[in-house]
Protein backbone atom coordinates (compact mmCIF):
# COMPACT_ATOMS: atom_id res chain seq x y z
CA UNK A 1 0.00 0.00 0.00
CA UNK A 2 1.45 3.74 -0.84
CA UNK A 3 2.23 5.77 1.83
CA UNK A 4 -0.06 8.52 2.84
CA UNK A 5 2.83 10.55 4.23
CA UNK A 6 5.13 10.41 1.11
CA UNK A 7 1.96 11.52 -1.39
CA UNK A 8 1.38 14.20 1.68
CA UNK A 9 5.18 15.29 0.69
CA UNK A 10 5.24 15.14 -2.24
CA UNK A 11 2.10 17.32 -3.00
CA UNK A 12 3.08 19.87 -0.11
CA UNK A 13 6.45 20.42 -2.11
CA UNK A 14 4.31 20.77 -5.14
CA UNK A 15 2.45 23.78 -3.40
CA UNK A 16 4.98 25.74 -2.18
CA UNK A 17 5.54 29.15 -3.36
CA UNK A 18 1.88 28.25 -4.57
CA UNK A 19 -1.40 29.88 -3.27
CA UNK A 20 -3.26 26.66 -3.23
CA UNK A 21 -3.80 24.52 0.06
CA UNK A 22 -3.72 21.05 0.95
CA UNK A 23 -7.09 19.99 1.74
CA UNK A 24 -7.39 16.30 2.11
CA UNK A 25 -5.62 13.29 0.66
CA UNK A 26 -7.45 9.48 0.84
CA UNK A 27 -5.95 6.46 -0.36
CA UNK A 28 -7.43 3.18 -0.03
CA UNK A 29 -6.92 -0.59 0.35
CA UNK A 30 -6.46 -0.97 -3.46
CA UNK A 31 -4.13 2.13 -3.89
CA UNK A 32 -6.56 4.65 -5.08
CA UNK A 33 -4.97 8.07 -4.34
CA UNK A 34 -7.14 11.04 -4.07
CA UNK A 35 -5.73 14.06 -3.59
CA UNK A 36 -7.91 17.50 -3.13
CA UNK A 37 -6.76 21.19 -3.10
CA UNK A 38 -8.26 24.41 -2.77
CA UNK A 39 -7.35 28.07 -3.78
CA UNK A 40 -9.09 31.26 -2.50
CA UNK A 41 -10.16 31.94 -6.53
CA UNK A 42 -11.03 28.59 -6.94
CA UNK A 43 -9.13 25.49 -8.52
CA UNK A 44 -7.62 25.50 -12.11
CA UNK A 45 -8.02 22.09 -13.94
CA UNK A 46 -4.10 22.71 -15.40
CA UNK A 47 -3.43 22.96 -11.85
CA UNK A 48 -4.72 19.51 -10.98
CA UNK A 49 -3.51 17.93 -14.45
CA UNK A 50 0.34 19.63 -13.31
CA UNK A 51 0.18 17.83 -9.85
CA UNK A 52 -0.97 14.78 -10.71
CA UNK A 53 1.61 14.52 -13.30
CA UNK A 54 3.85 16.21 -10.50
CA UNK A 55 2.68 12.77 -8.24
CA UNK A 56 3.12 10.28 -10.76
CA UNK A 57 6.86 11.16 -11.85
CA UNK A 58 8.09 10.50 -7.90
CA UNK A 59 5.81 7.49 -7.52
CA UNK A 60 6.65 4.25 -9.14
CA UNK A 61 4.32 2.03 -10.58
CA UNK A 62 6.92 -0.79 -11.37
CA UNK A 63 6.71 -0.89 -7.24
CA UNK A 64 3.02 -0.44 -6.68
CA UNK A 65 0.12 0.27 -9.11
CA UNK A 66 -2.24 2.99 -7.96
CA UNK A 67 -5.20 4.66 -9.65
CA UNK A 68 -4.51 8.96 -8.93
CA UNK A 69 -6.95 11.34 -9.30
CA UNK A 70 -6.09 15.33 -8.45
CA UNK A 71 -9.68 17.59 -7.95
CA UNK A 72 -10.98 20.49 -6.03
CA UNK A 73 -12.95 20.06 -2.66
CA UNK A 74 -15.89 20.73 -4.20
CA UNK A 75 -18.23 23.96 -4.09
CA UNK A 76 -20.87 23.42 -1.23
CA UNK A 77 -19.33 20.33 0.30
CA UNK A 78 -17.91 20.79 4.10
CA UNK A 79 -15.07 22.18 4.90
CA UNK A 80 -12.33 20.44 6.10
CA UNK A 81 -9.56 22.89 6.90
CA UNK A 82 -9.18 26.26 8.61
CA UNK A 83 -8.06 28.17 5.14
CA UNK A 84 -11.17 26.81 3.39
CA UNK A 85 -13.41 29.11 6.24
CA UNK A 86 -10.56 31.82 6.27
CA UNK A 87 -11.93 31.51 2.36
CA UNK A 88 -15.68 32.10 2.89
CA UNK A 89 -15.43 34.81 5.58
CA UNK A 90 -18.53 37.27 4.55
CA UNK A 91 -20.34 34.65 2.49
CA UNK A 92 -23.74 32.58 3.94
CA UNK A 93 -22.97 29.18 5.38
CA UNK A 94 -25.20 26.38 6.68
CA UNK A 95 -23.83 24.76 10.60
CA UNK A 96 -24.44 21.57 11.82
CA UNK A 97 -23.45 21.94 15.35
CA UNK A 98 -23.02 18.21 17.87
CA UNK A 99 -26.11 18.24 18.90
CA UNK A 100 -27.50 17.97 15.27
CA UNK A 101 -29.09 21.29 14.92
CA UNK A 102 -28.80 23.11 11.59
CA UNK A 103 -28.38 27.25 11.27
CA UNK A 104 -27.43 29.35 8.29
CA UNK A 105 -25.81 32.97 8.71
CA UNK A 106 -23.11 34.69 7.36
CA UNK A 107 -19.54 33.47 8.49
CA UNK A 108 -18.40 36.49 10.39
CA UNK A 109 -14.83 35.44 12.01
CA UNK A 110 -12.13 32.63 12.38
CA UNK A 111 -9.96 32.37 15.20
CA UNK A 112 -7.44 29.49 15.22
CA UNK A 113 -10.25 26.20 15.89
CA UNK A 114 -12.75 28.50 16.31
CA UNK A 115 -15.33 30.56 13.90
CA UNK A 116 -18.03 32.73 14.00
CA UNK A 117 -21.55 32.80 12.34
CA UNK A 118 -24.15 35.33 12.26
CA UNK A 119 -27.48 34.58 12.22
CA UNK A 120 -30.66 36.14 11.86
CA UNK A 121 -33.19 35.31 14.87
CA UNK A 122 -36.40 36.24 16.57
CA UNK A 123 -35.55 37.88 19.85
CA UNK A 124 -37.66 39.45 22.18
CA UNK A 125 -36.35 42.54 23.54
CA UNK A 126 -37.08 43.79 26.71
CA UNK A 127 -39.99 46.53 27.08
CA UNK A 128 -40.93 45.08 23.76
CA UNK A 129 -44.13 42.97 22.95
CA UNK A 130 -43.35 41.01 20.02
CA UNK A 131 -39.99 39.32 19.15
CA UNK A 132 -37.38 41.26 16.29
CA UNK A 133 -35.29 39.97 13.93
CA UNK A 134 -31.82 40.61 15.62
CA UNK A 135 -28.17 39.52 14.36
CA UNK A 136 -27.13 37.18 16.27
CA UNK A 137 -23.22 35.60 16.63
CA UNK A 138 -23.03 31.88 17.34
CA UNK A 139 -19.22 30.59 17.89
CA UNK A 140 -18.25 27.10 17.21
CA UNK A 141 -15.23 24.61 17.45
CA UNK A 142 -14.29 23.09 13.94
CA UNK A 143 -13.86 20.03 15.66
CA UNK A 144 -16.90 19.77 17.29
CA UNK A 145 -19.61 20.32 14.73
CA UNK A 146 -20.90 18.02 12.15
CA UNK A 147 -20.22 20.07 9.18
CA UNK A 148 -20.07 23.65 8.04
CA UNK A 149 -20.02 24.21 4.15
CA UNK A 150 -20.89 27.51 1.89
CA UNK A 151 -24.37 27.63 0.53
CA UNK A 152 -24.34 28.00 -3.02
CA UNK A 153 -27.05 30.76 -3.31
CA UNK A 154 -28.78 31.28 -7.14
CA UNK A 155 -30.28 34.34 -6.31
């Protein structure tokens, strides 16, 4: 089986002096390598077609045969690094916190694990009769919610 480590090397030398990122890399029983990258503009498809060929010239197949494939982590799928929420700072995100409930606000802030999300709710003020729509921030731990991932908005 191919080493997760030396594919992890091998793309992270292939992204220096690079703006891209390093957002996940699987491989599995049978050797299937897949290896996703972001970039704050989005992800070039010469880009992906330059480090997979980038990959295959320091792996050998004559040692192990492996299927490689190079993509972007997907618009609108969760995020699974801090520089992909750095990325969507001011843009509308759906939360699933632990405990399995689901807000959408604008992300606001990111600070090391944690980020912030604004959201829009009812709150009753006091001296006031009915409830307002009031901004408010909700901060979560990366680590601790489900998923957090841009919502693709065709307005």
């Amino acid at each position: 089986m191919i080493d997760k480590n030396i594919v992890k090397t091998l793309v992270e030398e292939w992204l220096q002096d690079k703006e891209y990122f390093l957002v996940d890399i699987q491989i599995s029983q049978d050797d299937r390598i897949v290896v996703e990258i972001d970039h704050a503009d989005g992800v070039w498809i010469e880009d992906c077609v330059e480090l997979s060929k980038y990959i295959e010239d320091h792996l050998s197949r004559d040692e192990e045969d492996y299927e490689l494939e190079v993509g972007s982590a997907g618009l609108g799928q969760p995020f699974k690094v801090e520089q992909q929420y750095i990325n969507f700072i001011g843009k509308e995100v759906e939360v699933l916190d632990g405990d399995g409930k689901k807000v959408k606000g604008i992300l606001k802030d990111v600070d090391g694990r944690n980020f912030t999300v604004t959201v829009e709710e009812k709150v009753k003020a006091e001296g006031m009769k009915r409830p307002q729509l009031t901004e408010v921030d909700h901060t979560y731990d990366m680590d601790s919610v489900k998923y957090c991932k841009y919502l693709i908005n065709f307005k």
